[in-house]
C-alpha atoms as a PDB file:
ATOM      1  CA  UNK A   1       0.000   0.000   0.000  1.00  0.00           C
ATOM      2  CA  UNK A   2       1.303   3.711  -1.026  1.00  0.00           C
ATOM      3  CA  UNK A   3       2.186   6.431   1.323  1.00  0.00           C
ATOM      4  CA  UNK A   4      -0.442   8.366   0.168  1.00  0.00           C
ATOM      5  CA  UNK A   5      -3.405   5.977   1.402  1.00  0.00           C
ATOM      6  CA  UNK A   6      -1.301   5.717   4.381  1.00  0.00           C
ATOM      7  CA  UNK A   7      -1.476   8.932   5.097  1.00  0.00           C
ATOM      8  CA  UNK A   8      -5.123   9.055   4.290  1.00  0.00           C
ATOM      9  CA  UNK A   9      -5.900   5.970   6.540  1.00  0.00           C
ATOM     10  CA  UNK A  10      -3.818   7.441   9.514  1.00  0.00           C
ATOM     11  CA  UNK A  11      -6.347  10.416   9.096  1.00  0.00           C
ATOM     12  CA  UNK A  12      -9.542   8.454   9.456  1.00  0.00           C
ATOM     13  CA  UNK A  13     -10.877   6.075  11.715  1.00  0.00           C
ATOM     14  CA  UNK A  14     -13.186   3.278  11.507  1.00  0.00           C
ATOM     15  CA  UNK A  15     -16.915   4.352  11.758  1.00  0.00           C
ATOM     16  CA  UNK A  16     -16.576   7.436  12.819  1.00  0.00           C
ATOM     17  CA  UNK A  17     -16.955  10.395  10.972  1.00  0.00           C
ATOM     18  CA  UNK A  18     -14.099  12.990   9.788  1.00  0.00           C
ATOM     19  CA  UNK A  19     -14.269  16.327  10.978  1.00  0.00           C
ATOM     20  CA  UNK A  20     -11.701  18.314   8.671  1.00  0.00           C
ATOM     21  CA  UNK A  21     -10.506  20.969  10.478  1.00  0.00           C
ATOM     22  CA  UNK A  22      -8.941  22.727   6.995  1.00  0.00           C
ATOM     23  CA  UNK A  23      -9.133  24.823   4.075  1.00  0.00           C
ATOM     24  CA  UNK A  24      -7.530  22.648   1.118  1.00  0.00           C
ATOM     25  CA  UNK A  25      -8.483  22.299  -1.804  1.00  0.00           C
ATOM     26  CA  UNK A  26      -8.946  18.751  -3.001  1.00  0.00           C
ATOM     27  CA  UNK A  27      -6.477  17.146  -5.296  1.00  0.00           C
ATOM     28  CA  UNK A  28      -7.541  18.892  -9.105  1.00  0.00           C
ATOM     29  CA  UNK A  29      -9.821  21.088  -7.048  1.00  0.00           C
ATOM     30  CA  UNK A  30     -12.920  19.227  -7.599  1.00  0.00           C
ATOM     31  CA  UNK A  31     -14.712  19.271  -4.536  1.00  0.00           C
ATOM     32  CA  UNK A  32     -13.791  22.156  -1.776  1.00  0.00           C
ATOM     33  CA  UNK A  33     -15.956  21.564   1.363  1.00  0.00           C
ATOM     34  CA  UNK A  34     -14.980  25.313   2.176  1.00  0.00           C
ATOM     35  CA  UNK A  35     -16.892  26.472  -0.995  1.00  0.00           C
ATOM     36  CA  UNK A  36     -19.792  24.019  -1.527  1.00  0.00           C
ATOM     37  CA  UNK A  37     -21.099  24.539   1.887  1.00  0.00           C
ATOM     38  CA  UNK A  38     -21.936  22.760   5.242  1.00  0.00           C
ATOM     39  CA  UNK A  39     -22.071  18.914   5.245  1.00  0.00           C
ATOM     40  CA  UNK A  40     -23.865  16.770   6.880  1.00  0.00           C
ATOM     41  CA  UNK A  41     -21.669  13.368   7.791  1.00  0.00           C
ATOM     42  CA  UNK A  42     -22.984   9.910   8.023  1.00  0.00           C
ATOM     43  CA  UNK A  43     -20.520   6.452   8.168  1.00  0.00           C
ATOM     44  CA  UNK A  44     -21.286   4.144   5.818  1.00  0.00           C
ATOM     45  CA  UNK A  45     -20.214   0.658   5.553  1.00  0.00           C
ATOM     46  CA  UNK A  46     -20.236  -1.860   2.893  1.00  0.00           C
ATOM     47  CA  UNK A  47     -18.307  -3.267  -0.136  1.00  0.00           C
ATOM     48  CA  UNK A  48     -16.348  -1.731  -3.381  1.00  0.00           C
ATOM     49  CA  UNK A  49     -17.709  -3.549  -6.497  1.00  0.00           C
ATOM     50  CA  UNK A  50     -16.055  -1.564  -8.783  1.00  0.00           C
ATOM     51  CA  UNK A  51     -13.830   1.489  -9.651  1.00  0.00           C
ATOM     52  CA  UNK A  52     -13.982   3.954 -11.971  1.00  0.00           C
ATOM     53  CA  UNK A  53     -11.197   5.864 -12.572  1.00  0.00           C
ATOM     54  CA  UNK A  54     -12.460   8.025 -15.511  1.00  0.00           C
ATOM     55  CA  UNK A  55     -15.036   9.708 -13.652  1.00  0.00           C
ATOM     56  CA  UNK A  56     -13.249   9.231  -9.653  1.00  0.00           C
ATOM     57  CA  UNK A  57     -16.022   7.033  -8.275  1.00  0.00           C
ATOM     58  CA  UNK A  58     -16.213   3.884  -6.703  1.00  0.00           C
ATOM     59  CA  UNK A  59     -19.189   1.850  -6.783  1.00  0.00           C
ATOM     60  CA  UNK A  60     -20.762   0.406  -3.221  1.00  0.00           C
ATOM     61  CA  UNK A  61     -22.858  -2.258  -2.031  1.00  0.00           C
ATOM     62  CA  UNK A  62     -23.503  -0.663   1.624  1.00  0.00           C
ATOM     63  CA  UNK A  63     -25.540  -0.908   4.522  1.00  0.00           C
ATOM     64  CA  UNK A  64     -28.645   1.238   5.204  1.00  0.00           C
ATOM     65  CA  UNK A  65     -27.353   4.475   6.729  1.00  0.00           C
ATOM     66  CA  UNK A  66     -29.866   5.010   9.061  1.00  0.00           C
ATOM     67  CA  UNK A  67     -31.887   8.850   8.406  1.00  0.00           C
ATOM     68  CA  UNK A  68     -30.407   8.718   5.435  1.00  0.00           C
ATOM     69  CA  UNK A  69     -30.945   5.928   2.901  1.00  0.00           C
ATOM     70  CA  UNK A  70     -31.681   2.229   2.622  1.00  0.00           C
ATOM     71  CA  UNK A  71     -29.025  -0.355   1.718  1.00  0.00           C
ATOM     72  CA  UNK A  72     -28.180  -0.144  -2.023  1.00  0.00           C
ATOM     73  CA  UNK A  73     -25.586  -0.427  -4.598  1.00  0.00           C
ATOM     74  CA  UNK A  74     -24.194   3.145  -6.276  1.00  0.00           C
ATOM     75  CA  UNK A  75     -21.547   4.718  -7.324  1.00  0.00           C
ATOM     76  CA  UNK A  76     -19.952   7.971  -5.379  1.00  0.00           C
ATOM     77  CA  UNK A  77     -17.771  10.195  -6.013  1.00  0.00           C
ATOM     78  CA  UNK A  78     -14.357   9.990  -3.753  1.00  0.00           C
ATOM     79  CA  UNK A  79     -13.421  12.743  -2.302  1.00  0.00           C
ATOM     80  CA  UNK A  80      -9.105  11.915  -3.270  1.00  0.00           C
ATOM     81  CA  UNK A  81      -9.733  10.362  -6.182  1.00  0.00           C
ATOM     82  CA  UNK A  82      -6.096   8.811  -6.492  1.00  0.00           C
ATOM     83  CA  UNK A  83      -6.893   6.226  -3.853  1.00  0.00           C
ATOM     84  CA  UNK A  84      -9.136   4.789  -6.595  1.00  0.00           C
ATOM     85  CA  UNK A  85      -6.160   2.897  -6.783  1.00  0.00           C
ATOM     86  CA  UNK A  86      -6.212   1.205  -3.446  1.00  0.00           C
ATOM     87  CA  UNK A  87      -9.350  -0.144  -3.849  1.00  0.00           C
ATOM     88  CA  UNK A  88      -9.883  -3.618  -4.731  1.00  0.00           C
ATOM     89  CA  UNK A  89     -13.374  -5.155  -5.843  1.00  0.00           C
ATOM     90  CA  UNK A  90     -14.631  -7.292  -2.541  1.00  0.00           C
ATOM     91  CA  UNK A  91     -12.695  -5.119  -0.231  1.00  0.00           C
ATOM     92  CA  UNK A  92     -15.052  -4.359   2.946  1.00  0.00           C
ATOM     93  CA  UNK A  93     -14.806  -1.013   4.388  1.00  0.00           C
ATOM     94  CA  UNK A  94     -15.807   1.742   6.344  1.00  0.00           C
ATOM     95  CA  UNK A  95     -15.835   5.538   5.444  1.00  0.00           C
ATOM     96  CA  UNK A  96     -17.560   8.847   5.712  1.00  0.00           C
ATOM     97  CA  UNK A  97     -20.050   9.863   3.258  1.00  0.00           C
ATOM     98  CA  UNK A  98     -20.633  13.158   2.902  1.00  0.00           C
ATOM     99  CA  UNK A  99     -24.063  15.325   1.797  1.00  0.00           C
ATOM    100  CA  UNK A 100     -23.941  18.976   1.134  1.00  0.00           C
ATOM    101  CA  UNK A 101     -26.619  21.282   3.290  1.00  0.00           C
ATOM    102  CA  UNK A 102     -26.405  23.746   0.524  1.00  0.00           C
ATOM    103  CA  UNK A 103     -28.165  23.699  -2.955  1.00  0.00           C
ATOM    104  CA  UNK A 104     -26.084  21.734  -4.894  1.00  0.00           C
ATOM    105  CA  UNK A 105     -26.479  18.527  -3.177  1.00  0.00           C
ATOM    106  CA  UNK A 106     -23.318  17.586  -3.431  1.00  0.00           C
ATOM    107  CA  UNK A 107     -22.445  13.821  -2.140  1.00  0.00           C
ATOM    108  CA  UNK A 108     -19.028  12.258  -1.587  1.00  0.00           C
ATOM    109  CA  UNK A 109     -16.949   9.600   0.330  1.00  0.00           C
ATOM    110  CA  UNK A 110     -13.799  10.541   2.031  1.00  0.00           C
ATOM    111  CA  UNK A 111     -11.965   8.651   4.910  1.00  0.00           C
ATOM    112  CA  UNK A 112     -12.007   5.015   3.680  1.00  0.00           C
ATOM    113  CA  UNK A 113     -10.769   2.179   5.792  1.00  0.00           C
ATOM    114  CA  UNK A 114     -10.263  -1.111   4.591  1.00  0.00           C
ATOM    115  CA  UNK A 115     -11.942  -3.456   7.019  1.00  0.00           C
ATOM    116  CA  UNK A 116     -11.501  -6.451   4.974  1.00  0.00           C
ATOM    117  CA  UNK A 117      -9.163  -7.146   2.344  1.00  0.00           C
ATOM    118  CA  UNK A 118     -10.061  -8.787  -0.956  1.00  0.00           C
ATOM    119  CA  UNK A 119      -6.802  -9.296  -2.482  1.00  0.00           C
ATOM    120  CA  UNK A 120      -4.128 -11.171   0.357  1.00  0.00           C
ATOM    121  CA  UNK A 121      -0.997  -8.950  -1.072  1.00  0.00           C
ATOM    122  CA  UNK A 122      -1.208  -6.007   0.916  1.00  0.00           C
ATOM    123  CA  UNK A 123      -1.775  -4.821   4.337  1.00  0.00           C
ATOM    124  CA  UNK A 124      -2.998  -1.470   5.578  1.00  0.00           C
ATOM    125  CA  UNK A 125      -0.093   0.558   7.616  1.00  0.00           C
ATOM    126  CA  UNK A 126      -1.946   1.614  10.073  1.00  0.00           C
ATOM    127  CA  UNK A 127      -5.013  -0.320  12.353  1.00  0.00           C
ATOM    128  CA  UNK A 128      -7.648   1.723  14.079  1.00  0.00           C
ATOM    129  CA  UNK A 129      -8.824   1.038  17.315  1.00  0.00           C
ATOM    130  CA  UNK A 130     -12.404   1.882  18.537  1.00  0.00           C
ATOM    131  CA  UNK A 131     -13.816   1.490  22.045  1.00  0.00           C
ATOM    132  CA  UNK A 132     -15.799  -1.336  22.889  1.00  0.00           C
ATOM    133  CA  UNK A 133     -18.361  -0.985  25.795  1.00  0.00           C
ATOM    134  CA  UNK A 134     -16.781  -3.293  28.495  1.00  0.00           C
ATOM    135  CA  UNK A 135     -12.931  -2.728  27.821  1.00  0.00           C
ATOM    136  CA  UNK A 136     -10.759  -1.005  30.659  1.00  0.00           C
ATOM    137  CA  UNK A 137      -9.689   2.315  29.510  1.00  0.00           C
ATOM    138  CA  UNK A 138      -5.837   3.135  29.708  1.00  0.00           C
ATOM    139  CA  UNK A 139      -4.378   5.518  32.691  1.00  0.00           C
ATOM    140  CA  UNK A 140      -3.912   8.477  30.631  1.00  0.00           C
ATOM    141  CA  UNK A 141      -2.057  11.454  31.924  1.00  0.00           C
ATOM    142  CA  UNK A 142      -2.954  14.975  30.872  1.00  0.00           C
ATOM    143  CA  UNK A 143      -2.304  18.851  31.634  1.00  0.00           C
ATOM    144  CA  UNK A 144      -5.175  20.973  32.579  1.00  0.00           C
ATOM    145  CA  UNK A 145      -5.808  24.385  32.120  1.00  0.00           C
ATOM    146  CA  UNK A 146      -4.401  25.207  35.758  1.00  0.00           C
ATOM    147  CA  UNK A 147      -0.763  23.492  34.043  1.00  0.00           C
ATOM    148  CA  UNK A 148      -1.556  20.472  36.573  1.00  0.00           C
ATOM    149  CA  UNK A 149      -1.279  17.186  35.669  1.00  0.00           C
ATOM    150  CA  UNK A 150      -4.222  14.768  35.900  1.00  0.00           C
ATOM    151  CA  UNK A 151      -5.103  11.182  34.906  1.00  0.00           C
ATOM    152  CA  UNK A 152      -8.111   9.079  33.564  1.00  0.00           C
ATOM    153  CA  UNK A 153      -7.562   7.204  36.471  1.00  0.00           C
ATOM    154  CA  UNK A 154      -8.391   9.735  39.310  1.00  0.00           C
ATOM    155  CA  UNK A 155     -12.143   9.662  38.279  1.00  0.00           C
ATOM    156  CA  UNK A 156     -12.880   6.153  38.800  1.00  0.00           C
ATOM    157  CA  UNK A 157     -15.826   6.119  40.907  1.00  0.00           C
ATOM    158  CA  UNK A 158     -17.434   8.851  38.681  1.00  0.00           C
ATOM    159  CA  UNK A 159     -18.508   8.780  35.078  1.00  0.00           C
ATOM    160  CA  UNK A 160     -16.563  10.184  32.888  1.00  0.00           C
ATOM    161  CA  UNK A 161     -17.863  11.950  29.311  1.00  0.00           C
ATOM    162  CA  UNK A 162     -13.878  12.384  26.936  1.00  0.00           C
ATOM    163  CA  UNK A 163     -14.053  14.213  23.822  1.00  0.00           C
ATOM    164  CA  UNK A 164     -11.299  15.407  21.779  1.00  0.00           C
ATOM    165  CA  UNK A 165     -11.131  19.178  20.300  1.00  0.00           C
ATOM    166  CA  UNK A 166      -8.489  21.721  19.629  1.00  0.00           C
ATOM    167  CA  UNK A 167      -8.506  25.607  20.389  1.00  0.00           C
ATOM    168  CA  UNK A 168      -8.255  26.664  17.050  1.00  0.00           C
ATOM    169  CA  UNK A 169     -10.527  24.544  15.343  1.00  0.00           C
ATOM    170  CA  UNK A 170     -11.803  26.746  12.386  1.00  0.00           C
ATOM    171  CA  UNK A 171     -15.083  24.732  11.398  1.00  0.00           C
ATOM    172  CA  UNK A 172     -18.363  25.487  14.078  1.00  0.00           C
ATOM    173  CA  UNK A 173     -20.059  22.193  13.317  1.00  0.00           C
ATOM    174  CA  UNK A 174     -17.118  20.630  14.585  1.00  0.00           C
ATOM    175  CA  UNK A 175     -14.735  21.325  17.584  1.00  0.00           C
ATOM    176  CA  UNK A 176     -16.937  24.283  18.798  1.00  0.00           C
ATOM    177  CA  UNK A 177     -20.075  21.850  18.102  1.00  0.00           C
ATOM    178  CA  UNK A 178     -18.732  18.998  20.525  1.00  0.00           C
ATOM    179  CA  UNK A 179     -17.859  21.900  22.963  1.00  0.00           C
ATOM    180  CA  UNK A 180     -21.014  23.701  23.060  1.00  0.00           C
ATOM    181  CA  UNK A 181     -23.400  20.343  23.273  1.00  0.00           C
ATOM    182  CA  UNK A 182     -20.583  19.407  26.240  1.00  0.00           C
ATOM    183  CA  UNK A 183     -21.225  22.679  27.679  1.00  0.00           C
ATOM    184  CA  UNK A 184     -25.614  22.196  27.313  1.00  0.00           C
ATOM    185  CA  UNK A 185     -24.581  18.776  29.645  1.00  0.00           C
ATOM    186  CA  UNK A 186     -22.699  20.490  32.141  1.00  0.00           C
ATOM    187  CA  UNK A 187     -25.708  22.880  32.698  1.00  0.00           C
ATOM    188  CA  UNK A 188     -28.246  20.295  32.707  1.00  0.00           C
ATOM    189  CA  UNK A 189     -26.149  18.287  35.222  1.00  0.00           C
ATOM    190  CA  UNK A 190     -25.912  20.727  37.096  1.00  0.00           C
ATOM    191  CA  UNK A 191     -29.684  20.541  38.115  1.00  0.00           C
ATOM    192  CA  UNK A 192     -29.150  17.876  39.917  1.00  0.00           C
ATOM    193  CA  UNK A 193     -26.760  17.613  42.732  1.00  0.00           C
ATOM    194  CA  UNK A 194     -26.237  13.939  42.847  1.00  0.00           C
ATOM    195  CA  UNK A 195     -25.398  13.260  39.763  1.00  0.00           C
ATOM    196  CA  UNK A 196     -23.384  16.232  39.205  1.00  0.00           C
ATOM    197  CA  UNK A 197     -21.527  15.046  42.206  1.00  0.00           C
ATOM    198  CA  UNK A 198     -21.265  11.550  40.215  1.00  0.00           C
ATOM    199  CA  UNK A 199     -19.825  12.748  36.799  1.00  0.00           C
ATOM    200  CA  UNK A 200     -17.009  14.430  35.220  1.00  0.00           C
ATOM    201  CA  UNK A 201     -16.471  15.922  31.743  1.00  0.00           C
ATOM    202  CA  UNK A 202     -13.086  16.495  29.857  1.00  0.00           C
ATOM    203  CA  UNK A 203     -11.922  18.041  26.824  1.00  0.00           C
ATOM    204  CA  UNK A 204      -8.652  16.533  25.381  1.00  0.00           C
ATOM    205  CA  UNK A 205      -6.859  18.852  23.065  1.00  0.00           C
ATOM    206  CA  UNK A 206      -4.449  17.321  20.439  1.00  0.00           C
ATOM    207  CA  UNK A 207      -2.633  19.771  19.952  1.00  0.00           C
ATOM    208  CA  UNK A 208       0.453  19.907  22.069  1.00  0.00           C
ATOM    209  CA  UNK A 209       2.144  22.432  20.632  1.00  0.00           C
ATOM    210  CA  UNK A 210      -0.713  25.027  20.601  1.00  0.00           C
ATOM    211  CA  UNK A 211      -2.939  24.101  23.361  1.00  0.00           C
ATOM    212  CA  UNK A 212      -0.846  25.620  26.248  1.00  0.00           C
ATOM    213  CA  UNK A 213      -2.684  25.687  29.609  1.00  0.00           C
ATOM    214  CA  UNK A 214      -3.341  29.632  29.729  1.00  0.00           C
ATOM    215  CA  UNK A 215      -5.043  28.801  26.052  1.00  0.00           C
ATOM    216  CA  UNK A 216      -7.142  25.795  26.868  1.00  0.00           C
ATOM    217  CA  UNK A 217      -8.036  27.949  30.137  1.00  0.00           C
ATOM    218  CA  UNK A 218      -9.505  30.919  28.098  1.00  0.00           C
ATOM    219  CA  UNK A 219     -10.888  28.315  25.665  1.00  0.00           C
ATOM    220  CA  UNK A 220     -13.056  26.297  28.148  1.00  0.00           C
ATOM    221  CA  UNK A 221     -13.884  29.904  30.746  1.00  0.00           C
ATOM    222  CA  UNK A 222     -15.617  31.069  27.060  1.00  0.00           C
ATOM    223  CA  UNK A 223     -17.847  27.658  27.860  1.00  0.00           C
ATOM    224  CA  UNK A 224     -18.207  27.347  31.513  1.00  0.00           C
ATOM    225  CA  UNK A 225     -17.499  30.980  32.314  1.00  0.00           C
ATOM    226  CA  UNK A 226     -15.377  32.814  33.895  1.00  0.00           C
ATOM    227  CA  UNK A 227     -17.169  34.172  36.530  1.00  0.00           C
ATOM    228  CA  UNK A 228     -18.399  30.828  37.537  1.00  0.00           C
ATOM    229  CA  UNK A 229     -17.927  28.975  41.118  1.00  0.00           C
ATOM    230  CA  UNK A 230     -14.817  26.692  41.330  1.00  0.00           C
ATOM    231  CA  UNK A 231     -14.823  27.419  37.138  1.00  0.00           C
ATOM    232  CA  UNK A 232     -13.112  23.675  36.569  1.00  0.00           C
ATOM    233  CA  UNK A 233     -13.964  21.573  38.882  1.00  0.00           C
ATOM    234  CA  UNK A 234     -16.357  19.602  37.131  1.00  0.00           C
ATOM    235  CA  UNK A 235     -14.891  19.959  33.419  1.00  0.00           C
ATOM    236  CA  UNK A 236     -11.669  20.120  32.565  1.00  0.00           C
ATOM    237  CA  UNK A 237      -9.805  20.862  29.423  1.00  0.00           C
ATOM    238  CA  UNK A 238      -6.159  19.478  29.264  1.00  0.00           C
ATOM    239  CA  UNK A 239      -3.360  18.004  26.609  1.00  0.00           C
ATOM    240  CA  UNK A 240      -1.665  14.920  26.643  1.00  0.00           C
ATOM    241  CA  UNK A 241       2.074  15.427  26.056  1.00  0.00           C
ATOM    242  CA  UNK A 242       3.196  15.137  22.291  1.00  0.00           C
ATOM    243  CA  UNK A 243       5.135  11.528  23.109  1.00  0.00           C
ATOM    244  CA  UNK A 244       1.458  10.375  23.874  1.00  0.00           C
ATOM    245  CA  UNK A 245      -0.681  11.807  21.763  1.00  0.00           C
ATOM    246  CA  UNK A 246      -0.554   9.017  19.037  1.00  0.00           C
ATOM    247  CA  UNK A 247      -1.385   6.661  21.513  1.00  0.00           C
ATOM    248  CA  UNK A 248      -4.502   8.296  23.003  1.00  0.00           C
ATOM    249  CA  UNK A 249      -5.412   9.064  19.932  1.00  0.00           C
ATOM    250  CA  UNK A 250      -5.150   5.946  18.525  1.00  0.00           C
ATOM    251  CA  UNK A 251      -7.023   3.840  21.578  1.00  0.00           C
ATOM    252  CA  UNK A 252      -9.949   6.289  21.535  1.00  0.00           C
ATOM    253  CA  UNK A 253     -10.305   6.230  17.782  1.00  0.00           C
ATOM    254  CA  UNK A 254      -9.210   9.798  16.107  1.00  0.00           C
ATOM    255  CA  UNK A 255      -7.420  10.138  13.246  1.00  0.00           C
ATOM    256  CA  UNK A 256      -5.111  13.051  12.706  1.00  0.00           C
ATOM    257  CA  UNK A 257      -3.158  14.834   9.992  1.00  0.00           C
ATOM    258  CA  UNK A 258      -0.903  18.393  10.849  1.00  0.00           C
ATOM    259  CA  UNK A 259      -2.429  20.414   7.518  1.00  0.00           C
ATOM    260  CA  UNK A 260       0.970  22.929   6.227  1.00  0.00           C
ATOM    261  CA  UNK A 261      -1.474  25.660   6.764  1.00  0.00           C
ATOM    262  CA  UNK A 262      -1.119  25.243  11.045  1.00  0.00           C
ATOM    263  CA  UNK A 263      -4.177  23.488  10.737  1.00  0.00           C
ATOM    264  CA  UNK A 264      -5.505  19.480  11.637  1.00  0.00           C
ATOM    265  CA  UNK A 265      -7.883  17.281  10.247  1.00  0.00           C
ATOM    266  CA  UNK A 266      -9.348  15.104  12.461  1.00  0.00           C
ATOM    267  CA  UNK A 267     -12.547  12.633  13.252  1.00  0.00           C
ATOM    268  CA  UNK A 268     -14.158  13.555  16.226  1.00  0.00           C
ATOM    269  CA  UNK A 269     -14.782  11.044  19.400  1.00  0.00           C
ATOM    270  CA  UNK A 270     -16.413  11.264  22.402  1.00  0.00           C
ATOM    271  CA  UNK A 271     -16.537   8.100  25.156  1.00  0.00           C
ATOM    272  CA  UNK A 272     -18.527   7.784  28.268  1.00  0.00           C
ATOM    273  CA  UNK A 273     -16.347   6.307  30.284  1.00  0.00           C
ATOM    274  CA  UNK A 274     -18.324   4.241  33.357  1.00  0.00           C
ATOM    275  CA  UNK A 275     -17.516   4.311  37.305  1.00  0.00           C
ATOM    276  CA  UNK A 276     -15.286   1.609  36.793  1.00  0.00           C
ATOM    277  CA  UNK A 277     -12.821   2.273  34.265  1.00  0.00           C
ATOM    278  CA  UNK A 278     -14.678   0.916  31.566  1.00  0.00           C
ATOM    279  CA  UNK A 279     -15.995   2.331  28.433  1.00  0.00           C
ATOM    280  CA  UNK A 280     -19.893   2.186  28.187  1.00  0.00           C
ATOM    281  CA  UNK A 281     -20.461   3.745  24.797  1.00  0.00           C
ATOM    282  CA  UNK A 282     -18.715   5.509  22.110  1.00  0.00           C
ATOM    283  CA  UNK A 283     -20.221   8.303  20.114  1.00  0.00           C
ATOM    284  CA  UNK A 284     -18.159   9.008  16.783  1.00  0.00           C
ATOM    285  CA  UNK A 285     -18.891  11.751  14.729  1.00  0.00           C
ATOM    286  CA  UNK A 286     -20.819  15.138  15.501  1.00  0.00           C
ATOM    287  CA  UNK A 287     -24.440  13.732  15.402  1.00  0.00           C
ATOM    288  CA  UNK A 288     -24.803  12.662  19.017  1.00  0.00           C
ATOM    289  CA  UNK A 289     -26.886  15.002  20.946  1.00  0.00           C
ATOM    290  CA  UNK A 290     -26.505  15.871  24.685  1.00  0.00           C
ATOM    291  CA  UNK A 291     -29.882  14.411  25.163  1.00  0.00           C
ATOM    292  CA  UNK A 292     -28.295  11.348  24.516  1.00  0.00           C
ATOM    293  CA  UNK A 293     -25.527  11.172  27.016  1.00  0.00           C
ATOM    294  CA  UNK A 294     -27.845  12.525  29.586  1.00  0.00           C
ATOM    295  CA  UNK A 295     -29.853   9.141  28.858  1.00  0.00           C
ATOM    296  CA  UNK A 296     -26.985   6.832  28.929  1.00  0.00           C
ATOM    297  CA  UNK A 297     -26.072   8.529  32.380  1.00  0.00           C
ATOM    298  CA  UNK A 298     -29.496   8.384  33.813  1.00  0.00           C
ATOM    299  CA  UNK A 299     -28.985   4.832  33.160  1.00  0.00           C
ATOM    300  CA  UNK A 300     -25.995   4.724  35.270  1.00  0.00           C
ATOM    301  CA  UNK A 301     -27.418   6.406  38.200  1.00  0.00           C
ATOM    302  CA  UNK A 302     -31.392   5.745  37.638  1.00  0.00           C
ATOM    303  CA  UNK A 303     -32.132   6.983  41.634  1.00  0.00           C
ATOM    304  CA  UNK A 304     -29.946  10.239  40.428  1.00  0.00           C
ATOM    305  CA  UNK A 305     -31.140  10.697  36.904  1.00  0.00           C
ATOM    306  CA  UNK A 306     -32.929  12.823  35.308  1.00  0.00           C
ATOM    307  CA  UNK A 307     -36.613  12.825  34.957  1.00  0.00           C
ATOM    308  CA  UNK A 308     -38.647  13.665  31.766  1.00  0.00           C
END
């Protein structure tokens, strides 16, 4: 396998769906995300059948994608057309399909990973992990916004809701999305005592080099506010070091490239993380709603949850 889908691969992740945090224009300027509008993202998973390198599209035989469509077999445009390559007929995968908001109606895949090989001769560099519900999460360290150091670990015993944003992120449906819905939870938690006093939430920047403390501070007091009562002491936003970034990335399933703009694309995940240790769900992409994870953490503490 080239170092181009490589590269591509090491910037997705399986099911989950791609949040590119940049302003490039695609490879013969085809499609630009910037200029054709919002998207709405939805994974998709099925099999190539064919390739067509004249027009850049590869044919699928996928699943339903729920709210979306039922299962069929089409062809779609890719979004890098010279993976076309890379893609063998019978090859299972998973990617990101992609539907413009705006008038056009523009549809396209992007973020392919090969799930199951047709062809025995080559090997995808890099594996994606994504969190099961029952698996013991790693002991993570992190620095906060206060520049102390704190670890997954330390909030066993509470529930923990991880999601993975940087300060800069240029894109609102994106980074600031995940923020803002993490921000609606901490309010509605806050209703209730017990279960506030049961819960923590953290933002995980992944970006080392840009997300300082004093920055992820002013990043998460524009959330929280600055004003409020022991600001951080029931969300925190902190940065693995840049030795353990790939790591953490890699276990909680986000794929990252460094754009040469100063920018990152990245797939967006966020993990409710149970009393124990142990992940209870995984929500990839930017579709979950905070009504959700208030559910799922009702169901955790049902005498503490909340009602209606």
């Amino acid at each position: 396998m080239n170092r181009l889908l490589s590269l591509l691969l090491l910037a997705a992740a399986a099911t989950s769906a791609l949040t590119g945090c940049h302003r490039n224009d695609v490879a013969n300027g085809e499609i630009d995300s910037q200029s054709t509008g919002n998207f709405r993202t939805y994974p998709l998973r099925g099999k190539v059948i064919s390739t067509n390198a004249a027009t850049g599209e590869v044919t699928l035989n996928h699943e339903a994608i729920p709210g979306f469509m039922d299962a069929m077999t089409m062809p779609y445009k890719l979004r890098d057309p010279r993976i076309l390559s890379e893609l063998h007929p019978g090859d299972l995968l998973t990617a990101d399909l992609f539907v413009s908001q705006a008038a056009d109606a523009t549809v396209y895949v992007d973020h392919i990973v090969i799930t199951g090989q047709a062809k025995p001769d080559y090997r995808p560099a890099v594996q994606f992990h994504v969190p099961q519900p029952g698996e013991a999460v790693p002991d993570f360290h992190l620095v906060n916004q206060d520049g102390r150091t704190i670890h997954l670990a330390q909030f066993h015993g509470k529930a923990l809701l991880l999601t993975f944003i940087y300060t800069r992120c240029p894109l609102p449906d994106f980074c600031p999305r995940v923020t803002h819905n993490f921000a609606v939870i901490e309010k509605s938690l806050s209703a209730y005592p017990s279960l506030y006093s049961n819960t923590h939430l953290l933002c995980a920047s992944f970006d080392p080099e840009g997300d300082t403390p004093a920055r992820l501070k002013s990043y998460g007091e524009s959330y929280v506010g600055a004003s409020a009562p022991n600001t951080f002491a029931h969300w925190d936003f902190a940065v693995p070091s840049k030795s353990l970034l790939p790591e953490m990335a890699h276990y909680f399933d986000v794929g990252l490239t460094n754009e040469t703009n100063g920018t990152i694309t990245h797939t967006l995940s966020t993990t409710l993380i149970g009393p124990d240790g142990k992940v209870l769900r995984f929500y990839p992409g930017n579709e979950w709603t905070p009504q959700e994870v208030l559910a799922d953490l009702a169901k955790i503490y049902p005498k503490d949850g909340i009602k209606g």
